[in-house]
Each structure stands twice: as C-alpha cells, then as structure tokens.
N, C-alpha and C. Protein backbone atom coordinates (compact mmCIF):
# COMPACT_ATOMS: atom_id res chain seq x y z
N UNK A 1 -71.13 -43.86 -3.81
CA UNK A 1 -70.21 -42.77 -3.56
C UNK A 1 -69.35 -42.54 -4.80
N UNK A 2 -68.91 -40.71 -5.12
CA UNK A 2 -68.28 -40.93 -6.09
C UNK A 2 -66.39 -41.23 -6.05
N UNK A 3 -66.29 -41.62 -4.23
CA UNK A 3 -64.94 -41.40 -4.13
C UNK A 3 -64.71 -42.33 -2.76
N UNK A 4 -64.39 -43.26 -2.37
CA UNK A 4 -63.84 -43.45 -0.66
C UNK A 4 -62.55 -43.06 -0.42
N UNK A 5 -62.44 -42.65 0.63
CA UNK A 5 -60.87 -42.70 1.12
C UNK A 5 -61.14 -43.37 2.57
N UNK A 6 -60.06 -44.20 2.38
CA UNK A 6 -59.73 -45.16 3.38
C UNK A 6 -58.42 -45.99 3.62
N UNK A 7 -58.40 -46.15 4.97
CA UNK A 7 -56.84 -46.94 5.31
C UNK A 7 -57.27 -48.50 4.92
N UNK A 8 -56.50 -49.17 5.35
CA UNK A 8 -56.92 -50.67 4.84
C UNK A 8 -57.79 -51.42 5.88
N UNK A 9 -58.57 -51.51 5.88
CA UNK A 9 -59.94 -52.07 6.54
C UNK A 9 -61.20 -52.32 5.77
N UNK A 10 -61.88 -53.05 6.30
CA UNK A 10 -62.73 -53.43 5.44
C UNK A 10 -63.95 -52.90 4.36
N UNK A 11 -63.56 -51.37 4.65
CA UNK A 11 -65.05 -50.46 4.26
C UNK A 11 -63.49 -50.42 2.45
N UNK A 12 -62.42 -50.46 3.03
CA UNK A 12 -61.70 -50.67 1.37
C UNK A 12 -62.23 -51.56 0.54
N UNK A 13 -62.67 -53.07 1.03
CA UNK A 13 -63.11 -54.18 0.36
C UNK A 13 -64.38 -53.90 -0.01
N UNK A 14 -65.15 -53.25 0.73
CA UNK A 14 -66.89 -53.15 0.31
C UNK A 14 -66.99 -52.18 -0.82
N UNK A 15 -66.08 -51.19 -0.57
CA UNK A 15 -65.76 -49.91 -1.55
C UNK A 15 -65.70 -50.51 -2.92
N UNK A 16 -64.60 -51.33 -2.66
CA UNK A 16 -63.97 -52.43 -3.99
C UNK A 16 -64.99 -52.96 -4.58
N UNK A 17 -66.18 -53.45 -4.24
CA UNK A 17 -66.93 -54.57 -4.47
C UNK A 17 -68.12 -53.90 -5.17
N UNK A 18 -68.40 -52.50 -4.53
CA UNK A 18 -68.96 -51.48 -5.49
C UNK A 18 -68.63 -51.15 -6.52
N UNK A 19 -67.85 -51.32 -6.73
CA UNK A 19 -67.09 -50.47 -7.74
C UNK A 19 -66.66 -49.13 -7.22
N UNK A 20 -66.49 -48.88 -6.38
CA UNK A 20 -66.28 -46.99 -6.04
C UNK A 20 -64.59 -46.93 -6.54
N UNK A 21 -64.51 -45.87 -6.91
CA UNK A 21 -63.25 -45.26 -6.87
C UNK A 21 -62.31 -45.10 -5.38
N UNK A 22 -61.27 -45.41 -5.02
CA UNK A 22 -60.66 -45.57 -3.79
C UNK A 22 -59.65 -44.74 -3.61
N UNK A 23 -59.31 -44.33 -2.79
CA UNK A 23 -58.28 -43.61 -2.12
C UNK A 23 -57.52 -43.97 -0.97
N UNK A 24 -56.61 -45.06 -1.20
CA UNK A 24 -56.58 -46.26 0.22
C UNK A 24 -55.33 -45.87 0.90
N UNK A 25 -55.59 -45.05 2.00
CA UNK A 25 -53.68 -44.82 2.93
C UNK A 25 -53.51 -46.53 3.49
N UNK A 26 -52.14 -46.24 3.49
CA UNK A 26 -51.34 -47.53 4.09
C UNK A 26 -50.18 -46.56 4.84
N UNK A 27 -49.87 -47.35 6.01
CA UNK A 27 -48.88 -47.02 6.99
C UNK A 27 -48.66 -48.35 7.20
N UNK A 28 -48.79 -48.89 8.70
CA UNK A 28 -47.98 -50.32 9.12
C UNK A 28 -48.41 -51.37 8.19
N UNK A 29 -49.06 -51.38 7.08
CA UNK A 29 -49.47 -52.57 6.42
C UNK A 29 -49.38 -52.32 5.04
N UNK A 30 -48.68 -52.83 4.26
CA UNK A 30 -48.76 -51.75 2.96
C UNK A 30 -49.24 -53.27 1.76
N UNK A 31 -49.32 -53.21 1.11
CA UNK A 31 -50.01 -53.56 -0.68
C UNK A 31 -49.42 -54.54 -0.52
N UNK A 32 -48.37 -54.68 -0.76
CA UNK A 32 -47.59 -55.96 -0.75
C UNK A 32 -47.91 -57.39 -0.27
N UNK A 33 -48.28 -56.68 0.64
CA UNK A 33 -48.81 -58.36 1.61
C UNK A 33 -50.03 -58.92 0.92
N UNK A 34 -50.59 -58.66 0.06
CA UNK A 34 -51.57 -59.18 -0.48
C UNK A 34 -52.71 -58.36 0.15
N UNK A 35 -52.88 -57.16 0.83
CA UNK A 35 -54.25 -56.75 1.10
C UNK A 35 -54.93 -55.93 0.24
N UNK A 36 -54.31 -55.55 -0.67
CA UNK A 36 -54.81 -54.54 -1.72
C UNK A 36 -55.98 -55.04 -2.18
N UNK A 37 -57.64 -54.42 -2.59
CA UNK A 37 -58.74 -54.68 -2.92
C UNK A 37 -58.93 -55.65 -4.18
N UNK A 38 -59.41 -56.53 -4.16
CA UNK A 38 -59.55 -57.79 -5.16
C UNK A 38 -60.43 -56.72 -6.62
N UNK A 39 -59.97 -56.19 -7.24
CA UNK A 39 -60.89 -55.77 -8.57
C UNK A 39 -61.05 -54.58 -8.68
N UNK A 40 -59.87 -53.52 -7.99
CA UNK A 40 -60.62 -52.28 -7.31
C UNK A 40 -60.84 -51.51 -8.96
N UNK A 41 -61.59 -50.15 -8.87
CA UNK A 41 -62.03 -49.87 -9.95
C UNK A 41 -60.72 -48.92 -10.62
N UNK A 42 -61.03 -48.77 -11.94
CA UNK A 42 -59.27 -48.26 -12.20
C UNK A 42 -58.94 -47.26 -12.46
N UNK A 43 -59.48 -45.96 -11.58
CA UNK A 43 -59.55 -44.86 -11.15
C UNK A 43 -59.02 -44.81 -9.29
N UNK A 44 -58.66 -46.12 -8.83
CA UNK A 44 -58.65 -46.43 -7.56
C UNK A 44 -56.90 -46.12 -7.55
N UNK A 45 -56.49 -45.46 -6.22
CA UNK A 45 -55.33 -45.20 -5.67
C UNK A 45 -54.36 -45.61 -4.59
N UNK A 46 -53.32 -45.90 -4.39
CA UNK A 46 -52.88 -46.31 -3.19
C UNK A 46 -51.76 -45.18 -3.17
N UNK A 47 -51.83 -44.49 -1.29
CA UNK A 47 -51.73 -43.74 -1.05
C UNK A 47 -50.13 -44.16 0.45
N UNK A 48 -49.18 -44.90 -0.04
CA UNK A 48 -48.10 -45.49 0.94
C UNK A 48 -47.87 -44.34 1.81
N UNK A 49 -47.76 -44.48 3.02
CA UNK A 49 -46.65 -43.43 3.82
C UNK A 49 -45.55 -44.08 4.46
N UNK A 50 -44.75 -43.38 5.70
CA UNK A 50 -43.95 -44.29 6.08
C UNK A 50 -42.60 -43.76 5.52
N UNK A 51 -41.91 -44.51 6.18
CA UNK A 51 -40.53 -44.43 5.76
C UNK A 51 -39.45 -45.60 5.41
N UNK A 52 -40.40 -46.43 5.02
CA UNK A 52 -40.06 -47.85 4.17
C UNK A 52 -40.93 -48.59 3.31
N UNK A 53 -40.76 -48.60 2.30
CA UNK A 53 -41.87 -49.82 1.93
C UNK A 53 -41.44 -51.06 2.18
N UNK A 54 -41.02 -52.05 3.56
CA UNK A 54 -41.51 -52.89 4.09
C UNK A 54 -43.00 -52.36 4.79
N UNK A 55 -43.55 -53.44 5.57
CA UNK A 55 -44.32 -53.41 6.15
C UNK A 55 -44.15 -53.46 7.90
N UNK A 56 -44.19 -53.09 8.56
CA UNK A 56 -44.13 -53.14 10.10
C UNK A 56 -44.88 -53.94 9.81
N UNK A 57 -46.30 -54.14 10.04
CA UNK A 57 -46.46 -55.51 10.57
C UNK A 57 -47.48 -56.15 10.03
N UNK A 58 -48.39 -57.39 9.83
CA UNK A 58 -48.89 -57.66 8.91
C UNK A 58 -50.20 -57.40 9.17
N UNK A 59 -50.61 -57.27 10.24
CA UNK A 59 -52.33 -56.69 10.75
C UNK A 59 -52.21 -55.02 11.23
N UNK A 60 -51.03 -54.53 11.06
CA UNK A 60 -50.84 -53.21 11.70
C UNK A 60 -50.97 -52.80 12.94
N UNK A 61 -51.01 -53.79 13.68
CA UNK A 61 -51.06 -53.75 15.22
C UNK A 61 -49.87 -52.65 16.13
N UNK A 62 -48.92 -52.66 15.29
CA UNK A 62 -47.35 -52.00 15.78
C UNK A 62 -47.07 -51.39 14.78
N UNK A 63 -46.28 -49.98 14.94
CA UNK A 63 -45.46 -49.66 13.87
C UNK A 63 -43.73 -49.64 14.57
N UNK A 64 -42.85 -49.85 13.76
CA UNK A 64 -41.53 -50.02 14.31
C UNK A 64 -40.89 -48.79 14.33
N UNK A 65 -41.39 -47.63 13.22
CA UNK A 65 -40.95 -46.25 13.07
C UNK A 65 -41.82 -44.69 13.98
N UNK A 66 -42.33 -45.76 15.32
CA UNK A 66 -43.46 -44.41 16.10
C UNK A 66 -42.60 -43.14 15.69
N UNK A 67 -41.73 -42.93 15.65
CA UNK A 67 -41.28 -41.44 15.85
C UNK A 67 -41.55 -40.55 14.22
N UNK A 68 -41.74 -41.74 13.07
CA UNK A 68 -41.51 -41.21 11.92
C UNK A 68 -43.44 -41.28 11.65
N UNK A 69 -43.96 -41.96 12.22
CA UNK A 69 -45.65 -41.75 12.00
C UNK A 69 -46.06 -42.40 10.76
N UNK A 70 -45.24 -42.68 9.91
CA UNK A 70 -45.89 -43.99 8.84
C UNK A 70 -47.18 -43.26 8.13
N UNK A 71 -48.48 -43.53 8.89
CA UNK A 71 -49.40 -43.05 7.83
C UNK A 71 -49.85 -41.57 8.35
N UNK A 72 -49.04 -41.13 8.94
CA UNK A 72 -49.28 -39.64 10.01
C UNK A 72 -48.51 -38.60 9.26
N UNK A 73 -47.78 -39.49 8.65
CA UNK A 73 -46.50 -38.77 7.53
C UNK A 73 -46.83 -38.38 6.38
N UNK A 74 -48.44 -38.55 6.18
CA UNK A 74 -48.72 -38.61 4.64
C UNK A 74 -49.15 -37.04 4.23
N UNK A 75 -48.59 -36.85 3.36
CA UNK A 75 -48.93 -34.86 3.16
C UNK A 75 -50.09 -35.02 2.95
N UNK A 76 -50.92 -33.81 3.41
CA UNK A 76 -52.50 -33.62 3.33
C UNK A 76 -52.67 -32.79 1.89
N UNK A 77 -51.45 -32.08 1.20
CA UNK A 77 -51.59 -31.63 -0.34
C UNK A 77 -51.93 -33.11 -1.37
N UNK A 78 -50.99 -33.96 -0.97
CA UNK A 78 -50.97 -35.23 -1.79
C UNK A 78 -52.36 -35.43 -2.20
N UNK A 79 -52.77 -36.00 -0.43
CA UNK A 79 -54.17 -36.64 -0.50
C UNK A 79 -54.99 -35.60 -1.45
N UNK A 80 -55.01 -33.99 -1.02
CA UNK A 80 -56.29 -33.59 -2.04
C UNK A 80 -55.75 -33.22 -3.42
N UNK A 81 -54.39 -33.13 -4.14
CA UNK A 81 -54.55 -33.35 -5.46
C UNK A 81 -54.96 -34.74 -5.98
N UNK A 82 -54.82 -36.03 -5.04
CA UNK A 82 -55.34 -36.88 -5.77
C UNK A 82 -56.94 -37.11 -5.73
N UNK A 83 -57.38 -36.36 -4.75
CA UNK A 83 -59.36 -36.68 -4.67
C UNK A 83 -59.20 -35.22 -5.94
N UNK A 84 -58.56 -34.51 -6.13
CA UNK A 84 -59.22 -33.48 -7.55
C UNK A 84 -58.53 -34.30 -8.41
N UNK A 85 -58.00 -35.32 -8.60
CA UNK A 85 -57.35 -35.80 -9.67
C UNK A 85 -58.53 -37.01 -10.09
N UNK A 86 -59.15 -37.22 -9.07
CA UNK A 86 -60.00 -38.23 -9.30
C UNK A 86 -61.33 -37.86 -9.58
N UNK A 87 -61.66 -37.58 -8.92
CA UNK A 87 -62.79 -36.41 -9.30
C UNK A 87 -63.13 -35.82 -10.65
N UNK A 88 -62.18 -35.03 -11.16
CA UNK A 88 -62.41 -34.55 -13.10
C UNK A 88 -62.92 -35.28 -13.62
C-alpha cells in the first residue's frame, strides 16, 4: 500500500513492519504510552485528537471526555491534507 490510515491496532504494527507510510488516529490511547509503531517509515504520521494529551486509558476501553469524542473530534480537512501531504 502506498498509504494506511489507522487508529492504534494492530493492522498499525503490520503497516509498520512493511514499511508503509502511516496515518495513525489516536483518541483514548495516545503515543505516549509506548504504542507508537516500532520503526515506522518516515513519511509516517500521528494524527492525536481529544481534548488532552493524557491518555484516558491504556487499552482504550473508556474514554473519560464521551461528550468531547476524543478521536470523533478529529477534523476530516486535517486527515486529507495530510494523505495529500503524503502522497506528493
């Protein structure tokens, strides 16, 4: 693929392992905690939403901000200047 976009789950790690270029949303689980892709390629993106960079929770099971939507919050302009940003 010349691009994934994905939340943090495992098709991020396989992505990673390809080498693909990434596009990774985070809401209840963000970078910090150590889940970010081991080697990702360096055209690869992280895409935070939310309305904290803590983390609600560490498997994303809960978010503590339901009303603010975390990764529901993420502008859909963002996401596609960065797949044309990646892309060129």
């Amino acid at each position: 693929s010349k691009l994934v976009l994905t939340n943090d789950t495992g098709m991020m790690h396989i992505a990673a392992s390809f080498n693909c270029p990434i596009i990774a949303f985070w809401g209840c689980t963000k970078p910090s905690l150590g889940f970010s892709p081991y080697l990702p390629n360096i055209k690869s993106e992280n895409i935070i939403g939310g309305v904290s960079e803590k983390p609600c929770s560490k498997h994303g099971d809960y978010c503590r901000y339901q009303d603010k939507g975390c990764i529901k919050d993420i502008d859909e302009g963002r996401i596609l200047n960065t797949v044309e940003k990646l892309l060129k």
